[in-house]
C-alpha atoms as a PDB file:
ATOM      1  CA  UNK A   1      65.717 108.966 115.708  1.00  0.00           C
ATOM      2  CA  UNK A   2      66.642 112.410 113.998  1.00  0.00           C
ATOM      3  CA  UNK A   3      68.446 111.944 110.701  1.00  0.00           C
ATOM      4  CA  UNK A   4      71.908 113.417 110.774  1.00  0.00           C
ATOM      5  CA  UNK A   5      72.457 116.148 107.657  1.00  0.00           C
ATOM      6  CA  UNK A   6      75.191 113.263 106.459  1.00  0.00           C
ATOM      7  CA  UNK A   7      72.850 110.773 106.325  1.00  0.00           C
ATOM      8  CA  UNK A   8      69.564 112.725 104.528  1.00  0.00           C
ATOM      9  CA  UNK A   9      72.566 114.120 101.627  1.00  0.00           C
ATOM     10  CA  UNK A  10      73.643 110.728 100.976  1.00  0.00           C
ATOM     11  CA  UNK A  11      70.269 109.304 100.869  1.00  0.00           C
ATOM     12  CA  UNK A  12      69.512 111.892  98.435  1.00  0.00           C
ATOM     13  CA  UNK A  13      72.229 111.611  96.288  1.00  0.00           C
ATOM     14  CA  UNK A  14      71.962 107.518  96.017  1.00  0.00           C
ATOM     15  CA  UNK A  15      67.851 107.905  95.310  1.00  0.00           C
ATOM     16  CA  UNK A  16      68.887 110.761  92.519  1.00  0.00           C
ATOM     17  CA  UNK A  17      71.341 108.907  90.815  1.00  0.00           C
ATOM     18  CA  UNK A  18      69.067 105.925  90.731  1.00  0.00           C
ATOM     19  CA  UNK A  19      66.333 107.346  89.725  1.00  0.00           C
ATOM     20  CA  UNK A  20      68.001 108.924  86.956  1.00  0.00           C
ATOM     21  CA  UNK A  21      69.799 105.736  85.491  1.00  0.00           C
ATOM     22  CA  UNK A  22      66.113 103.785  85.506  1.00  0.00           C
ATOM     23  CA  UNK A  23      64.376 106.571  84.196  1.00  0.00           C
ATOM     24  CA  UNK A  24      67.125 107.853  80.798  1.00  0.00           C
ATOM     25  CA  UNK A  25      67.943 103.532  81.274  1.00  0.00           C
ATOM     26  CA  UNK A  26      71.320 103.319  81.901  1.00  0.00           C
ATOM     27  CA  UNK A  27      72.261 100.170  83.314  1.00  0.00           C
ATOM     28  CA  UNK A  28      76.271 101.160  83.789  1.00  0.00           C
ATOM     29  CA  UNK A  29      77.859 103.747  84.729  1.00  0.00           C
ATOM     30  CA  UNK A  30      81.810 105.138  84.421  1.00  0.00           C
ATOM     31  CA  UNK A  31      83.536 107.667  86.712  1.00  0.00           C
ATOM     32  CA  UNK A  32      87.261 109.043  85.953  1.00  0.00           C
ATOM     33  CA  UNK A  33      88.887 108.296  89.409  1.00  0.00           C
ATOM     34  CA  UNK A  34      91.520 110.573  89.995  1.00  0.00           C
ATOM     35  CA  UNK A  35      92.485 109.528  93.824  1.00  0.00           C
ATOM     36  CA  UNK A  36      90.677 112.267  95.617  1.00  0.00           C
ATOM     37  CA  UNK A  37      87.826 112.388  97.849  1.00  0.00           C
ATOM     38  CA  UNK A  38      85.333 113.693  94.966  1.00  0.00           C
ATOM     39  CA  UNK A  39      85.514 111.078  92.243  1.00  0.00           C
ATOM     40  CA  UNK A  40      85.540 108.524  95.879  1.00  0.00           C
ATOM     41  CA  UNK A  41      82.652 109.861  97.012  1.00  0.00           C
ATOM     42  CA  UNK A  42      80.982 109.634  93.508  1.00  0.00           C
ATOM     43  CA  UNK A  43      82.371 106.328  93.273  1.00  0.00           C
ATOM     44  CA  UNK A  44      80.819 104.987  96.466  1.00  0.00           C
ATOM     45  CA  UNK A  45      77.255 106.679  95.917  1.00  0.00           C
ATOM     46  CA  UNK A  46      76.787 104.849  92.417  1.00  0.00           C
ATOM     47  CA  UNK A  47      77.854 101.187  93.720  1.00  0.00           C
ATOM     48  CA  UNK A  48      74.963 102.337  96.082  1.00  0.00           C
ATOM     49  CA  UNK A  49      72.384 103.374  93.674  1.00  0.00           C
ATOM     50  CA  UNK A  50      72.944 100.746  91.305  1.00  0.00           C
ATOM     51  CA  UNK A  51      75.320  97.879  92.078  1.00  0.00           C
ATOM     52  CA  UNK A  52      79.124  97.059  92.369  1.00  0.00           C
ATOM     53  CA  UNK A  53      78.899  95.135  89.470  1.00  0.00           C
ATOM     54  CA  UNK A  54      77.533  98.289  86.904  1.00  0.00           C
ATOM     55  CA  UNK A  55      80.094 100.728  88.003  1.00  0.00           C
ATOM     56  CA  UNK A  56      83.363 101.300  85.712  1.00  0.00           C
ATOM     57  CA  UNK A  57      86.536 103.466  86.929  1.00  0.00           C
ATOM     58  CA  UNK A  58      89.129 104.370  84.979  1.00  0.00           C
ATOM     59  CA  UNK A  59      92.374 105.589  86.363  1.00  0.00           C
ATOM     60  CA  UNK A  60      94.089 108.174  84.300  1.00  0.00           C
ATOM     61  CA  UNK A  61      97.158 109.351  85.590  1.00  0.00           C
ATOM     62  CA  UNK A  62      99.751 111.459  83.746  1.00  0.00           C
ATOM     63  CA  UNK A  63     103.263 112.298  84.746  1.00  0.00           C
ATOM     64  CA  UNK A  64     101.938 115.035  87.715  1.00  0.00           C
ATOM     65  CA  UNK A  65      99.656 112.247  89.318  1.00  0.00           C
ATOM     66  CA  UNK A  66     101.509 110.894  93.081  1.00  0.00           C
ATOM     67  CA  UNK A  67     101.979 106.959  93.471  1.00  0.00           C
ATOM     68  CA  UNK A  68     100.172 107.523  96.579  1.00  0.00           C
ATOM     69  CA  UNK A  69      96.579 108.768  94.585  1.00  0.00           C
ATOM     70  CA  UNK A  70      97.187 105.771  92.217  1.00  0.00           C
ATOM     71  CA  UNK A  71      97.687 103.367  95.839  1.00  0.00           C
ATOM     72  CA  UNK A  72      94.370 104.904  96.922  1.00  0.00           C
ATOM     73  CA  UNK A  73      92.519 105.347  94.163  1.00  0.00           C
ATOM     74  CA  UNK A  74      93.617 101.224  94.113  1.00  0.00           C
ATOM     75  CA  UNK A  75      92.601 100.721  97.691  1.00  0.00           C
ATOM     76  CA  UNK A  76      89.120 102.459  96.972  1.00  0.00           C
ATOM     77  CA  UNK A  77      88.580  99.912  94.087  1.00  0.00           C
ATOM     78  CA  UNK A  78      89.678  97.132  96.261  1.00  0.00           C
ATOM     79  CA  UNK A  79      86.690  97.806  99.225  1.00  0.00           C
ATOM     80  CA  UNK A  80      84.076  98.669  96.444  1.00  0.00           C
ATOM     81  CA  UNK A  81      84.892  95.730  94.674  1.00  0.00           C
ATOM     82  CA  UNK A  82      84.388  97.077  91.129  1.00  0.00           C
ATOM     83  CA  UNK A  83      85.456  96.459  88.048  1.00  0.00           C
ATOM     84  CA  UNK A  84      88.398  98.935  86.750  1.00  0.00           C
ATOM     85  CA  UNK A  85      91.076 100.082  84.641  1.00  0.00           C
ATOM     86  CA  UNK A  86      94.447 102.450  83.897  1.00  0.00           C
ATOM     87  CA  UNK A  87      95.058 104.363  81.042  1.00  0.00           C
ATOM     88  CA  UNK A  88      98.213 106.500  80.869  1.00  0.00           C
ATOM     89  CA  UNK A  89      97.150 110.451  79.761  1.00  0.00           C
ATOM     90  CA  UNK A  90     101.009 111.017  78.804  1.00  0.00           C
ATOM     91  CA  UNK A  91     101.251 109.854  75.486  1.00  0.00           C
ATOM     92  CA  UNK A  92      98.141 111.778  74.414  1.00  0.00           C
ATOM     93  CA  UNK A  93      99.159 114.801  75.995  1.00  0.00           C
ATOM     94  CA  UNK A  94     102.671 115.109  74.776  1.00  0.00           C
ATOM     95  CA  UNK A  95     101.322 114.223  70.919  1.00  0.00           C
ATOM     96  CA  UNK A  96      99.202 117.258  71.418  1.00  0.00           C
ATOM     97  CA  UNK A  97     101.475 119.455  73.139  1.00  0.00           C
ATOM     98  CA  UNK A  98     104.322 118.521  70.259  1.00  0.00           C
ATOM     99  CA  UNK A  99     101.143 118.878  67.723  1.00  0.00           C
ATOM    100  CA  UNK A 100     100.331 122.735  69.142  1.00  0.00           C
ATOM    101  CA  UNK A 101     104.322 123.915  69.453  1.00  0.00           C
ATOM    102  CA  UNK A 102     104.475 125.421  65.840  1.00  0.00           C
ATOM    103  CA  UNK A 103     101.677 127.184  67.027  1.00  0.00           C
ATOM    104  CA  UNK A 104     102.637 127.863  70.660  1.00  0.00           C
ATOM    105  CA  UNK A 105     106.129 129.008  69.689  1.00  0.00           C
ATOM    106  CA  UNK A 106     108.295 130.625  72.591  1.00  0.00           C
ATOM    107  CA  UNK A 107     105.386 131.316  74.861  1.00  0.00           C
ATOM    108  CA  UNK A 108     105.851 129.639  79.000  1.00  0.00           C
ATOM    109  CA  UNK A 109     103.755 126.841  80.505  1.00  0.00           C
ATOM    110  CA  UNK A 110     100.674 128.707  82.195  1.00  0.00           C
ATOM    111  CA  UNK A 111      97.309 126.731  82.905  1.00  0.00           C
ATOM    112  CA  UNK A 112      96.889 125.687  78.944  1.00  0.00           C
ATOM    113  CA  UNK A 113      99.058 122.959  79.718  1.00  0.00           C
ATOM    114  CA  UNK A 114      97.164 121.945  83.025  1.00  0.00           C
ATOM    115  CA  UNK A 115      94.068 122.325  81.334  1.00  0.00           C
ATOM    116  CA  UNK A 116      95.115 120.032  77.786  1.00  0.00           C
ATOM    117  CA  UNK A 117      95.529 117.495  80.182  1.00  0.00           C
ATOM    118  CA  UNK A 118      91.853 117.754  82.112  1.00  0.00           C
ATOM    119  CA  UNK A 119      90.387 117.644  78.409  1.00  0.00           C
ATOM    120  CA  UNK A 120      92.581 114.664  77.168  1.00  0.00           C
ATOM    121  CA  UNK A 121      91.332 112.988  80.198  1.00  0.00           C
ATOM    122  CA  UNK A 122      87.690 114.418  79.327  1.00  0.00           C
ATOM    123  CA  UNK A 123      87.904 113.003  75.464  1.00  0.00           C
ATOM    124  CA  UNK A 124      89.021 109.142  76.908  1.00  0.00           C
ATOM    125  CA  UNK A 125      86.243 109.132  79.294  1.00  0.00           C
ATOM    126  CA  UNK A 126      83.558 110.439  76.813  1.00  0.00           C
ATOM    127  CA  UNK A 127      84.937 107.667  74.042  1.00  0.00           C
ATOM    128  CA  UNK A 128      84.599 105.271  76.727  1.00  0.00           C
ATOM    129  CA  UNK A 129      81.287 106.375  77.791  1.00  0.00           C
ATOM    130  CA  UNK A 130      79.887 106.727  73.911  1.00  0.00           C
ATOM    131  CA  UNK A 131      81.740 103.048  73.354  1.00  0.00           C
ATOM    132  CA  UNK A 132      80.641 100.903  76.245  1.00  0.00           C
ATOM    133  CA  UNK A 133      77.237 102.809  76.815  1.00  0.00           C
ATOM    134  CA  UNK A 134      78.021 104.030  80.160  1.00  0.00           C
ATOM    135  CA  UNK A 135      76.914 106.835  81.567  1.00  0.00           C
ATOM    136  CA  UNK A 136      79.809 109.630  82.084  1.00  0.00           C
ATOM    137  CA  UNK A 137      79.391 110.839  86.341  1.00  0.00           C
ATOM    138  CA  UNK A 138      80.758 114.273  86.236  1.00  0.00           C
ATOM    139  CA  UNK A 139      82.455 114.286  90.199  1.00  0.00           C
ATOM    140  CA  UNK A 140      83.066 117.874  90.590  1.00  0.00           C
ATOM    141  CA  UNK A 141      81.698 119.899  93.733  1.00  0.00           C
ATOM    142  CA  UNK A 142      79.632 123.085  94.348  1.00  0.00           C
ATOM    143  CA  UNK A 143      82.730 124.970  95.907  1.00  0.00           C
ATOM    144  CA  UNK A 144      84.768 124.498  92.522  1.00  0.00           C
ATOM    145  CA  UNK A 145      81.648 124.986  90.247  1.00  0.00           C
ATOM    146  CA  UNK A 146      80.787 128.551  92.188  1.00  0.00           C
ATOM    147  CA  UNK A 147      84.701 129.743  91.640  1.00  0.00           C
ATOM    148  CA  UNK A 148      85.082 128.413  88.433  1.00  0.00           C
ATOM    149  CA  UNK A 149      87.702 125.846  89.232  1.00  0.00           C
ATOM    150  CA  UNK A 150      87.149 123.364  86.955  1.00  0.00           C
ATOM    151  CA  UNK A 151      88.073 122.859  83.852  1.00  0.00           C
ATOM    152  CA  UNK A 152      85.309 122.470  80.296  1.00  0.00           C
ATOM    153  CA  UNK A 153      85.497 120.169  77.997  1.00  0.00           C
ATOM    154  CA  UNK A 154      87.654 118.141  80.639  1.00  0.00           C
ATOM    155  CA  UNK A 155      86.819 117.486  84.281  1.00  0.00           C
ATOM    156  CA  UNK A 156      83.152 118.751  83.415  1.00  0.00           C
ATOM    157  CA  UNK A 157      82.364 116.331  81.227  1.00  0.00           C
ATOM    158  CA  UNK A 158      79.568 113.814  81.722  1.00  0.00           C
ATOM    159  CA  UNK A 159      75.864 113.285  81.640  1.00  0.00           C
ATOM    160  CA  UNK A 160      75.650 114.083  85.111  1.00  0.00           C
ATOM    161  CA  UNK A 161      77.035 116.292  88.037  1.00  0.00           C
ATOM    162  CA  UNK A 162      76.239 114.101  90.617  1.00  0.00           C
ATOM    163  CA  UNK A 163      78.021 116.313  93.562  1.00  0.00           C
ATOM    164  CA  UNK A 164      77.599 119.299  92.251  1.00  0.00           C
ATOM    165  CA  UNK A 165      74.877 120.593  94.785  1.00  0.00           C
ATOM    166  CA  UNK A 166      77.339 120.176  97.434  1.00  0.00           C
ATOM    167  CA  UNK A 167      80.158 122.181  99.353  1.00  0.00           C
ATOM    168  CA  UNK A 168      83.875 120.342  99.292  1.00  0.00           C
ATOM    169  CA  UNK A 169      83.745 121.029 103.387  1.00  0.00           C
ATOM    170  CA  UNK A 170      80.112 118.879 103.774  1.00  0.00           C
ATOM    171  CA  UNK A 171      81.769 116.286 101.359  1.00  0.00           C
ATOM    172  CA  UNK A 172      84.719 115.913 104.287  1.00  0.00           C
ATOM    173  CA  UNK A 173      81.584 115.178 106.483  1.00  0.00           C
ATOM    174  CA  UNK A 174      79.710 112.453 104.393  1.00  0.00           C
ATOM    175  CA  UNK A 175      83.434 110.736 103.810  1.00  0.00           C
ATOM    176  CA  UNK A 176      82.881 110.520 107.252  1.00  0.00           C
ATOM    177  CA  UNK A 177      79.474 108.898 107.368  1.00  0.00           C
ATOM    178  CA  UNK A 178      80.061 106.621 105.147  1.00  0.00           C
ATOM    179  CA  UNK A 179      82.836 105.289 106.779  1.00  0.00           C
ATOM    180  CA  UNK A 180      81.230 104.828 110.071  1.00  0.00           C
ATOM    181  CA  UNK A 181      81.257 101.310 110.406  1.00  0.00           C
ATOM    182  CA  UNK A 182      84.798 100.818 108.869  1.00  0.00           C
ATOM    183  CA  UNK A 183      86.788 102.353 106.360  1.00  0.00           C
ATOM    184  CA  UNK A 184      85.468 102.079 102.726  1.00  0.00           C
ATOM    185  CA  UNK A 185      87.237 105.851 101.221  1.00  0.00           C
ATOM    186  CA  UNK A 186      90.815 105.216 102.136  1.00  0.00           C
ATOM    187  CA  UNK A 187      91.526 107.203 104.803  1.00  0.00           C
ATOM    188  CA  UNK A 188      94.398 108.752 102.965  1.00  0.00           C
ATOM    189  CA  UNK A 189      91.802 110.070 100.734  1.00  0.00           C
ATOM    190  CA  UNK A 190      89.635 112.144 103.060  1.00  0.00           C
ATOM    191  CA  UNK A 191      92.913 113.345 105.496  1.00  0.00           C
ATOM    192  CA  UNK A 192      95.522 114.550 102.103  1.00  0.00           C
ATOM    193  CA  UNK A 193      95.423 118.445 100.773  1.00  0.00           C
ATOM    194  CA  UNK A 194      93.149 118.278  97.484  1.00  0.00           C
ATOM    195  CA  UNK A 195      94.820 118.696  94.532  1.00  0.00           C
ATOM    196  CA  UNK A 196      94.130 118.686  90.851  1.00  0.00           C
ATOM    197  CA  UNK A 197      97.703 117.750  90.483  1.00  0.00           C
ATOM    198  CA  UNK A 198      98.420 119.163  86.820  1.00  0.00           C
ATOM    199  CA  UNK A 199     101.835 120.739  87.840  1.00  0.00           C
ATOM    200  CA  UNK A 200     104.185 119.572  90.734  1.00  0.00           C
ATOM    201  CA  UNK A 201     103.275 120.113  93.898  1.00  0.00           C
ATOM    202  CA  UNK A 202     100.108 121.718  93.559  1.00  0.00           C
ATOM    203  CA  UNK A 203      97.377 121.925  95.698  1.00  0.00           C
ATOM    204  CA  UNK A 204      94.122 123.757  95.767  1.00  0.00           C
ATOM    205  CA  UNK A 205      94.919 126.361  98.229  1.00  0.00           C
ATOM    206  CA  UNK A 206      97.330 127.346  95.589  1.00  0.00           C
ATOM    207  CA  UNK A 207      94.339 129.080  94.069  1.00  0.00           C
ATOM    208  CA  UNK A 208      91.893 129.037  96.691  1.00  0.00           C
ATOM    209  CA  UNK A 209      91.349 129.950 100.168  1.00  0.00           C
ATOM    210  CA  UNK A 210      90.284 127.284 103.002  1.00  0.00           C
ATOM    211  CA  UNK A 211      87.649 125.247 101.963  1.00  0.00           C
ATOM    212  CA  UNK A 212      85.760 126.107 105.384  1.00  0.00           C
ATOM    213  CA  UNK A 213      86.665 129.596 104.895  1.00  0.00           C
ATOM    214  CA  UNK A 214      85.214 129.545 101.093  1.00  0.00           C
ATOM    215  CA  UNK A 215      82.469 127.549 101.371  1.00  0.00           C
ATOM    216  CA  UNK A 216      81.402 130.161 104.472  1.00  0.00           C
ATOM    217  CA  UNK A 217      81.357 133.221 101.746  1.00  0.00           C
ATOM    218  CA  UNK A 218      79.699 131.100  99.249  1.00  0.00           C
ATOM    219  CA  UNK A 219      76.502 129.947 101.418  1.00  0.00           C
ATOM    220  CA  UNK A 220      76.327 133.731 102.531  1.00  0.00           C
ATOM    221  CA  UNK A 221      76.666 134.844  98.914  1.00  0.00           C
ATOM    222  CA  UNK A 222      74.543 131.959  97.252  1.00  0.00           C
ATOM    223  CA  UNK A 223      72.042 130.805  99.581  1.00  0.00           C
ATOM    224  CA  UNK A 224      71.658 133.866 102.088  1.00  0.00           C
ATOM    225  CA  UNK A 225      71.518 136.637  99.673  1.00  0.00           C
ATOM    226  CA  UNK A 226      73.617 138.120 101.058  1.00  0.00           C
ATOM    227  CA  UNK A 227      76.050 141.148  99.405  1.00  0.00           C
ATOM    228  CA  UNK A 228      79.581 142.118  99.822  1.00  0.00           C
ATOM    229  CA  UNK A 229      79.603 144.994 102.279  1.00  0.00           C
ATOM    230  CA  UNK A 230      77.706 142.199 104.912  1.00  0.00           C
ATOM    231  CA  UNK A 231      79.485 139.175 104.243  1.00  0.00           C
ATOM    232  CA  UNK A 232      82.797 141.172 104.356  1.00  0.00           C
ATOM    233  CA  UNK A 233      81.812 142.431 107.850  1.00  0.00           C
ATOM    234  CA  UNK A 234      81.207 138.480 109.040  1.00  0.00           C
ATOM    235  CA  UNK A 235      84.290 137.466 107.254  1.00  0.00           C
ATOM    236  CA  UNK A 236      86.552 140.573 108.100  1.00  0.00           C
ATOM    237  CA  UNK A 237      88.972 140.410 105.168  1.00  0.00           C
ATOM    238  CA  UNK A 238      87.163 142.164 102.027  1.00  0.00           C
ATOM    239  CA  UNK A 239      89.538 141.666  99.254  1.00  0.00           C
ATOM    240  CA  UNK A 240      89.205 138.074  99.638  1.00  0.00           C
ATOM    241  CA  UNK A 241      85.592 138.611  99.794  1.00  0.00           C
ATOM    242  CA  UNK A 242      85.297 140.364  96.788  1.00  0.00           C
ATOM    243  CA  UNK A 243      87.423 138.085  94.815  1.00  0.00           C
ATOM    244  CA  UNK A 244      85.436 134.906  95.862  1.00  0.00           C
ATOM    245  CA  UNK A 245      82.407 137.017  94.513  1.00  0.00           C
ATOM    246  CA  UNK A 246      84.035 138.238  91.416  1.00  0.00           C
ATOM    247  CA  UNK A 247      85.006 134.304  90.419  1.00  0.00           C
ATOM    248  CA  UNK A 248      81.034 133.628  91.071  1.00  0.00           C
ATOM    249  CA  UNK A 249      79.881 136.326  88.876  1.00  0.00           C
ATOM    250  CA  UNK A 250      82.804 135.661  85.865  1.00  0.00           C
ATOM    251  CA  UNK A 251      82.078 131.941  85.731  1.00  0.00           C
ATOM    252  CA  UNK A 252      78.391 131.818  85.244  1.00  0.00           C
ATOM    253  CA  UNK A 253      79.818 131.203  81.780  1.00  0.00           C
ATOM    254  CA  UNK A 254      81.218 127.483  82.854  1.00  0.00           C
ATOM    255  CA  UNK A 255      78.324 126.597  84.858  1.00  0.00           C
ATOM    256  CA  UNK A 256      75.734 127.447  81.797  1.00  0.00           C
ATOM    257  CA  UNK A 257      77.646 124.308  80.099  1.00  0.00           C
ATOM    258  CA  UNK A 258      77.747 122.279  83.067  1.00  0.00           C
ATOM    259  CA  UNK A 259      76.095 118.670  82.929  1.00  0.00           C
ATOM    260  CA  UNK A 260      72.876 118.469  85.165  1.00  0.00           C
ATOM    261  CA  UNK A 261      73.570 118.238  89.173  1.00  0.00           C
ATOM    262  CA  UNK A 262      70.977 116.610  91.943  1.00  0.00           C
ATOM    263  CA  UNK A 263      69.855 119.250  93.182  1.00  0.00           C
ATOM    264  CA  UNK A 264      70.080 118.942  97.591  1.00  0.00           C
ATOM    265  CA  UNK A 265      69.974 122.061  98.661  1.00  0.00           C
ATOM    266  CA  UNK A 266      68.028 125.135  98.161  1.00  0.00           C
ATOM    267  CA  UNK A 267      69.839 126.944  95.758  1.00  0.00           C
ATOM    268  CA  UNK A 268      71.414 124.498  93.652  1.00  0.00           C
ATOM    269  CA  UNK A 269      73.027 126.035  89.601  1.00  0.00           C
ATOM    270  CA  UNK A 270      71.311 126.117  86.905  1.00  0.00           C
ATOM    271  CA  UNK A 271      67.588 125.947  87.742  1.00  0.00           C
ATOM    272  CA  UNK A 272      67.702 127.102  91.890  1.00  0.00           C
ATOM    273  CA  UNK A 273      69.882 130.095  90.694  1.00  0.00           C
ATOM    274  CA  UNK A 274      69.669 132.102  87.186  1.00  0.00           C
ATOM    275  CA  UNK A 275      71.672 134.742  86.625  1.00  0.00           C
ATOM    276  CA  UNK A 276      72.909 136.554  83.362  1.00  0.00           C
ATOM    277  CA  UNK A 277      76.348 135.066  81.701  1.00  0.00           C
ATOM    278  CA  UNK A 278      77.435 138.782  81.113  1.00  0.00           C
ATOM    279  CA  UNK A 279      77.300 141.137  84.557  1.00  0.00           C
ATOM    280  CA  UNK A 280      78.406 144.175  84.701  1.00  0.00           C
ATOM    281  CA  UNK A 281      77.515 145.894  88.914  1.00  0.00           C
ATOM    282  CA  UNK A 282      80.714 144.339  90.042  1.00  0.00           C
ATOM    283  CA  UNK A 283      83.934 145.279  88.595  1.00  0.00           C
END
């Protein structure tokens, strides 16, 4: 029987990560589960490359995180059966908030404040990870790593990017295979808008178009070679062409710093695609 594309991703991904734990010997590992389908799906692939019983999560929610991610980030623990835990961000990110106000002075909220609270979660997870001798799982995707949505020092860290080779629209798809026989990722998980949730209400469409719709221009842009004029043509709306581009070519910068992905596709970052951190034929 023909393999499905679901099935020869996730096979791939589980032989990756276990290849990589036996080979730099890690024998645990620790993911930061946020309640989303990314840090579920990373979840789920390293209680099937190594065991239930070497995989860590730690909940970190702050005062923008829903009851209902904490519920399903709860449910997902419950069908993996692994071992977990809750730390509250809040207290961390309101010393450093009061900390930086001399400094800060009159200025608004923008995405400094969204982005403290990525990197307090980053510095738990990293003390956790140096403590315990875990190995970090970075879980973010290809989509946010081409546009730059994602935030360093924070939701990048780890030792390594273990979905970072594929798009947040094929992700929806292996949620699906892996729940074939039954639900294991909450189905809450794989059906709610994705959000970073670092301000009320937010969701990534706030920032970003339709995953299908951006994930189209990136495979065209990353994988097919292909250039603005063309893909605008396909996609019929330029400007958001162009930005989608521009975000690709600006954040080469992030990526460069990025922990190391399993690579599953053609073109993955960092060794499948080199190009210079400074560009200057697009403005």
């Amino acid at each position: 029987m023909e393999r499905t594309f679901e099935e020869e991703i996730h096979d791939a991904l589980v032989y990756g990560l276990k290849e990589y734990c036996t080979k730099l010997n890690f024998k645990k590992v620790l993911v930061g589960l946020s309640g989303g389908l990314d840090s579920a799906i990373v979840a789920y692939l390293a209680v099937q490359a190594i065991g239930k019983e070497n995989v860590n999560v730690v909940m970190l929610p702050s005062k923008y995180s829903s009851e209902g991610s904490v519920k399903d980030s709860e449910k997902l623990i419950a069908n993996l059966g692994i071992l977990s835990n809750k730390i509250s961000i809040q207290p961390v990110v309101d010393k450093a908030l009061e900390t930086l106000q001399p400094l800060f002075g009159e200025k608004p909220e923008d995405i400094t404040e969204e982005n403290l609270q990525s990197r307090t979660r980053g510095l738990l997870l990293m003390a956790l990870s140096n403590k315990l001798k875990y190995l970090l799982l970075s879980t973010g995707n290809k989509s946010e790593m081409a546009v730059g949505y994602a935030t360093l020092y924070g939701d990048m860290c780890g030792g390594l990017a273990v979905i970072a080779d594929v798009y947040k629209s094929d992700l929806y798809r292996i949620a699906n295979f892996i729940n074939r026989n039954g639900e294991i990722i909450p189905e809450a998980i794989v059906t709610k808008a994705p959000s970073a949730e670092l301000r009320p209400d937010q969701t990534d469409q706030d920032s970003l178009p339709p995953y299908e719709l951006l994930d189209k221009i990136l495979r065209m842009y990353l994988e097919e070679n292909k250039e603005m004029e063309e893909i605008s043509q396909m996609i019929g709306d330029k400007e958001i062409v162009k930005n989608i581009l521009r975000l690709v070519d600006h954040n080469e910068f992030k990526r460069r710093q990025a922990a190391p992905a399993l690579r599953v596709s053609n073109k993955a970052f960092g060794y499948g695609r080199r190009f210079p951190i400074v560009q200057g034929w697009r403005k």
